[in-house]
N, C-alpha and C. Protein backbone atom coordinates (compact mmCIF):
# COMPACT_ATOMS: atom_id res chain seq x y z
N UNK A 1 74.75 8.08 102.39
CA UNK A 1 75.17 9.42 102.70
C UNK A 1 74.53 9.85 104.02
N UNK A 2 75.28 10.59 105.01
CA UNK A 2 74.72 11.04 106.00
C UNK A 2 73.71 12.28 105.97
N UNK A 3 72.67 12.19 106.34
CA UNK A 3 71.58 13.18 106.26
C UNK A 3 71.58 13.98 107.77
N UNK A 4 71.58 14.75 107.77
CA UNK A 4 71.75 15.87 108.98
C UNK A 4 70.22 16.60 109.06
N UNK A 5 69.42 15.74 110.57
CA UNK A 5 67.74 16.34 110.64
C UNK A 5 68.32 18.35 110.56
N UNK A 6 67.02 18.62 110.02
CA UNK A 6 66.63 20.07 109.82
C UNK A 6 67.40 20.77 111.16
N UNK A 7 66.50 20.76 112.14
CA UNK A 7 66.84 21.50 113.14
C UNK A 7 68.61 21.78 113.33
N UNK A 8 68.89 20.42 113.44
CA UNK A 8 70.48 20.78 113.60
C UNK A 8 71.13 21.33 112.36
N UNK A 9 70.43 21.13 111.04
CA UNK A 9 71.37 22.27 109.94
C UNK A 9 70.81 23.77 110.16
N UNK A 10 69.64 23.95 110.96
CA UNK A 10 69.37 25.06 111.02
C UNK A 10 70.57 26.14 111.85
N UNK A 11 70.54 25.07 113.14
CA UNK A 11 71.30 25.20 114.07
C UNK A 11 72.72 26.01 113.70
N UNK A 12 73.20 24.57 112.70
CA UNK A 12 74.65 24.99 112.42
C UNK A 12 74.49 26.62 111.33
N UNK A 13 74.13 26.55 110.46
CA UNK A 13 74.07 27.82 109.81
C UNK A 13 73.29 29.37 110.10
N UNK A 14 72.34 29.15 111.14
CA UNK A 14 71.47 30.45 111.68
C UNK A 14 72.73 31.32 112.00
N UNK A 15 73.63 30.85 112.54
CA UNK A 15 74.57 32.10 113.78
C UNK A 15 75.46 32.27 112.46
N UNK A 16 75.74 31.80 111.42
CA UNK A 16 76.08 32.68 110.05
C UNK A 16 75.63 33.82 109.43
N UNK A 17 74.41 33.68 109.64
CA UNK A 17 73.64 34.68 109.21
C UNK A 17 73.18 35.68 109.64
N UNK A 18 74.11 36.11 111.18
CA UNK A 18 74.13 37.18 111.68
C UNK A 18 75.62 38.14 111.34
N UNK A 19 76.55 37.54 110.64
CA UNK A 19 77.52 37.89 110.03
C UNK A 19 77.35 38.52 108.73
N UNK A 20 75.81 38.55 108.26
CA UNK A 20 75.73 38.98 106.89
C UNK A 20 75.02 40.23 106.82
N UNK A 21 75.48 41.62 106.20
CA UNK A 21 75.17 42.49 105.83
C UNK A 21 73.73 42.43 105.81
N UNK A 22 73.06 43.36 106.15
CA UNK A 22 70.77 43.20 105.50
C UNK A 22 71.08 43.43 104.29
N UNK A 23 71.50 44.71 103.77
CA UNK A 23 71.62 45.31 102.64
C UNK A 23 72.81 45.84 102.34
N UNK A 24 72.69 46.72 101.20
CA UNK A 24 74.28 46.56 100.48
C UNK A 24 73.97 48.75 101.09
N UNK A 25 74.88 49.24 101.86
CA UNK A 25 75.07 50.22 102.11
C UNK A 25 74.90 51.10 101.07
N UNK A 26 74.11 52.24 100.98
CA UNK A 26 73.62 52.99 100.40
C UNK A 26 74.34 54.00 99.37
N UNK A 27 75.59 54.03 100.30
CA UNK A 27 77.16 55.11 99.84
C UNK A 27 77.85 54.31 99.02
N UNK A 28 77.22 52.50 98.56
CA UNK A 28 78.44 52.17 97.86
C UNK A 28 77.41 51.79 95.96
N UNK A 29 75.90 52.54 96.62
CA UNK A 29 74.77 51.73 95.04
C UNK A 29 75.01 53.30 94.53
N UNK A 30 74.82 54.65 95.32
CA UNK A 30 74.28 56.11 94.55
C UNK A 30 75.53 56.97 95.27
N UNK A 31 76.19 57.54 94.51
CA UNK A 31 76.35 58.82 95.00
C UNK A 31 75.89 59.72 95.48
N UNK A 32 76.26 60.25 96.76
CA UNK A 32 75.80 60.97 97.41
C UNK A 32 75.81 62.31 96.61
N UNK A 33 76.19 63.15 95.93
CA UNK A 33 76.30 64.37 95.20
C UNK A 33 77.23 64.36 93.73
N UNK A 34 76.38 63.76 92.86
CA UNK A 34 76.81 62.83 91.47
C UNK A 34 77.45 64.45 90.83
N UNK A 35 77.05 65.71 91.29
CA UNK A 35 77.17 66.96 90.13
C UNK A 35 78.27 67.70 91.00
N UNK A 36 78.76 67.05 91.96
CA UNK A 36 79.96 68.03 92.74
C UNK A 36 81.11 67.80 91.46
N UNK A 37 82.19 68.61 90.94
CA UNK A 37 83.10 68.22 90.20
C UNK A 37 84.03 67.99 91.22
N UNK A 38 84.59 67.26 90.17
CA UNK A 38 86.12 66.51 91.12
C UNK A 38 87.71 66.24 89.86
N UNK A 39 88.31 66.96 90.84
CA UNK A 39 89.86 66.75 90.21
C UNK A 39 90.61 65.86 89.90
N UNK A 40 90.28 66.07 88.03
CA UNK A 40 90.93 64.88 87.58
C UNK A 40 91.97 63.93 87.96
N UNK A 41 92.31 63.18 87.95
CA UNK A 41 94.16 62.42 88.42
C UNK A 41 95.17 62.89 87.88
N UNK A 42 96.18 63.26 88.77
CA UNK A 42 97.20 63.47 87.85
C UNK A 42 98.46 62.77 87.94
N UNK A 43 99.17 62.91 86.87
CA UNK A 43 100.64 62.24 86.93
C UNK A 43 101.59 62.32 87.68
N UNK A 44 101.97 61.54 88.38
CA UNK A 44 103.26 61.30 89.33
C UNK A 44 104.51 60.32 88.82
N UNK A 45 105.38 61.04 88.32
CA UNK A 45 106.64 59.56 88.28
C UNK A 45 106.93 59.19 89.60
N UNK A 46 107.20 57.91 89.21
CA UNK A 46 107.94 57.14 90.52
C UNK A 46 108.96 57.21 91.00
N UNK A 47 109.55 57.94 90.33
CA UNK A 47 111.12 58.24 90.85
C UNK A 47 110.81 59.62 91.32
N UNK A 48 109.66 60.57 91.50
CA UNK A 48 109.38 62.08 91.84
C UNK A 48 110.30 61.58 93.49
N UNK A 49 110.97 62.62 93.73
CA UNK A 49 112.06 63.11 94.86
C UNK A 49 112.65 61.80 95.21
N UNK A 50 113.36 61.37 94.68
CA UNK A 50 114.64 60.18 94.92
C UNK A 50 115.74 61.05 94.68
N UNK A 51 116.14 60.72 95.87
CA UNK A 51 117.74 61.16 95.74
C UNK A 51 118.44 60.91 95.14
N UNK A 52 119.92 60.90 94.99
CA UNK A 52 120.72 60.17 94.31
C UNK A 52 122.49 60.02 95.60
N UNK A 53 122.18 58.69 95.62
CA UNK A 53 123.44 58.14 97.40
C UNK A 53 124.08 57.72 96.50
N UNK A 54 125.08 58.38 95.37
CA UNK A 54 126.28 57.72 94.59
C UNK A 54 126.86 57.28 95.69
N UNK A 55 128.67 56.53 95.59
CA UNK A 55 129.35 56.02 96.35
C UNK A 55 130.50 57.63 96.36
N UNK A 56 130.94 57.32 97.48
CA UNK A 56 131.81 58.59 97.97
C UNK A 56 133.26 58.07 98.34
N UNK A 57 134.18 58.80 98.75
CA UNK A 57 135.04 58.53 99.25
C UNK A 57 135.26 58.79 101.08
N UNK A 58 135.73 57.70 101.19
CA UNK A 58 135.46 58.00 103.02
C UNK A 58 135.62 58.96 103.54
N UNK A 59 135.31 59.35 104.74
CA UNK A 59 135.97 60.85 105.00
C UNK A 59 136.52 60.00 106.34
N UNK A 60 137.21 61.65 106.97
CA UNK A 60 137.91 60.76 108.49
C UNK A 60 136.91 60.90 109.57
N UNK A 61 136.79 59.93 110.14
CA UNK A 61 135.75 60.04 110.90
C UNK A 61 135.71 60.41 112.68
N UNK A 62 137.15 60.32 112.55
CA UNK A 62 137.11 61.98 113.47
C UNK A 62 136.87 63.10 113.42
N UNK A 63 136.85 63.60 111.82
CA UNK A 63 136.39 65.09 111.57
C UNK A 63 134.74 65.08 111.90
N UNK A 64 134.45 63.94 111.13
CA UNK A 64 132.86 63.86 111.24
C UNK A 64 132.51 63.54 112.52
N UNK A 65 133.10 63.30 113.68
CA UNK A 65 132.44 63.16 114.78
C UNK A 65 132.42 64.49 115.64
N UNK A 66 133.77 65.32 115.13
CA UNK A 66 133.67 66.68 115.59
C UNK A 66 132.49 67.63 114.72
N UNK A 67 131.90 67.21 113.72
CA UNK A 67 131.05 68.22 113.28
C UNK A 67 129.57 67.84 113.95
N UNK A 68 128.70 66.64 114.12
CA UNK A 68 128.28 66.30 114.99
C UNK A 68 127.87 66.56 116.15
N UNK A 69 129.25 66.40 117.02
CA UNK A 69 129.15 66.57 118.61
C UNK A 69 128.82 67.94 118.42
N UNK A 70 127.94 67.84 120.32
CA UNK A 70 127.12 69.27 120.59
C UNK A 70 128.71 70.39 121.01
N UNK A 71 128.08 71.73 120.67
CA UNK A 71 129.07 72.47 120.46
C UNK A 71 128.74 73.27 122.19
N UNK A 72 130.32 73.50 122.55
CA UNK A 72 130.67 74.05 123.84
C UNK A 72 129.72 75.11 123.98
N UNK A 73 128.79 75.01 125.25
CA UNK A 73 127.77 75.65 125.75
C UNK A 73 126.54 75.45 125.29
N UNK A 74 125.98 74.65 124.01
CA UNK A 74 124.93 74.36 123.86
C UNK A 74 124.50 72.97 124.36
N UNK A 75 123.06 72.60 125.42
CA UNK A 75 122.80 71.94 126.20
C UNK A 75 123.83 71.66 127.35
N UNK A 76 123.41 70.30 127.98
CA UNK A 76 123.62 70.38 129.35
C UNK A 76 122.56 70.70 130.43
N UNK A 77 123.49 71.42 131.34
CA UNK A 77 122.69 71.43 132.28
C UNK A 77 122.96 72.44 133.11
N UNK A 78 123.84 73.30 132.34
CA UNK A 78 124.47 74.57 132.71
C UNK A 78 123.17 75.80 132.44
N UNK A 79 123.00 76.73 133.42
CA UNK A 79 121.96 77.59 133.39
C UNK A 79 121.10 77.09 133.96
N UNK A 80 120.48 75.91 134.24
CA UNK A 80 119.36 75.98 134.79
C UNK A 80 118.97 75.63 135.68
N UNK A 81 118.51 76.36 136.78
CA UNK A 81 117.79 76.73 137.77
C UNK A 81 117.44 75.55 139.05
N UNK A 82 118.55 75.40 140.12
CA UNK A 82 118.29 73.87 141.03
C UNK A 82 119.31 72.90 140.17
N UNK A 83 120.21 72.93 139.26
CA UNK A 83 121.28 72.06 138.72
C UNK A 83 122.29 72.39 139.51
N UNK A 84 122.42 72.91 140.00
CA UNK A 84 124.27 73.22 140.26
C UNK A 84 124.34 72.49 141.63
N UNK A 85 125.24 71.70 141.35
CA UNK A 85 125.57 70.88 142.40
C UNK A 85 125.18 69.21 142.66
N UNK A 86 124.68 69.29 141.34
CA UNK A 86 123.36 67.69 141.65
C UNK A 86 124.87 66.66 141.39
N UNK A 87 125.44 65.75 141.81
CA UNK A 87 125.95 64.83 141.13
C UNK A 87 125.70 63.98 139.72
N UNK A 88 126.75 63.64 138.77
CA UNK A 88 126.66 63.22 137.83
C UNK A 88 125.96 63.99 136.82
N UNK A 89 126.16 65.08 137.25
CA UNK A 89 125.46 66.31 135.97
C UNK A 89 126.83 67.09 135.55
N UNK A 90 127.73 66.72 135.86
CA UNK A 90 129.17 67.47 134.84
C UNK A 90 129.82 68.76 135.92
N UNK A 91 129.29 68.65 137.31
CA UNK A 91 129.88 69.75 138.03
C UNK A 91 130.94 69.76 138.15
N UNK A 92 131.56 70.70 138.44
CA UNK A 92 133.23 70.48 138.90
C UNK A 92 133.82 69.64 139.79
N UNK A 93 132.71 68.95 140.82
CA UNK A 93 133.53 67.77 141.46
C UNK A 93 132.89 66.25 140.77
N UNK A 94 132.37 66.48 139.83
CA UNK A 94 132.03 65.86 139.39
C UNK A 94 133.31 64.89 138.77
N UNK A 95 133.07 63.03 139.42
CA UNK A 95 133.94 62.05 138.98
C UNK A 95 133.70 61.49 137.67
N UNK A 96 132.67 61.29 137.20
CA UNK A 96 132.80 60.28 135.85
C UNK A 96 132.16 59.21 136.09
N UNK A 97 131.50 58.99 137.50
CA UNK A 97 131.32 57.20 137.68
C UNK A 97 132.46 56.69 137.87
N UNK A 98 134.09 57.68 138.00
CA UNK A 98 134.73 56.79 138.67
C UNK A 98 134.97 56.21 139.97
C-alpha cells in the first residue's frame, strides 16, 4: 500500500480546514428571545385563488383586436411639446416608411 510522508498529508488536507466553520453559530444552538410569542401556522389550500380557464367559444378576432387597440387620441405624440413636425411620428406629411 502506498504510504503518503506526514508533511505532504498535512499539506493536502490543512487548506480544508480553512473551509470549516470554528463553531456552530450562536442563532442556530439558543434563541435569541425564547418568550417573544409567535403566530401559530395557519391553513392555506392549494387551490386558494386558482382561477377557473374553462374552454370557450372563439370569438372574432377582429372584434377583439378593436377592443384592445389604443383608442383615438389616447397616446402618441400628439400634444407634446417639440413633436410637431419630427418625421415618422404620424404627422400629416408623414409617409409610412414608404
Amino acid at each position: 500500500m502506498f504510504k503518503l510522508p506526514r508533511p505532504a498529508a498535512l499539506a493536502a488536507v490543512l487548506p480544508l480546514a480553512g473551509c470549516m466553520p470554528a463553531a456552530v453559530p450562536a442563532g442556530l444552538v439558543l434563541p435569541s428571545e425564547p418568550d417573544i410569542p409567535v403566530r401559530p401556522p395557519r391553513y392555506a389550500k392549494v387551490t386558494q385563488g386558482v382561477k377557473d380557464f374553462g374552454v370557450v367559444d372563439p370569438k372574432d378576432w377582429r372584434e377583439l383586436n378593436r377592443q384592445v387597440a389604443p383608442k383615438a387620441g389616447s397616446g402618441g405624440t400628439g400634444g407634446m411639446p417639440g413633436m410637431d413636425g419630427m418625421p415618422g411620428m404620424g404627422g400629416k406629411r408623414d409617409s409610412g416608411g414608404r
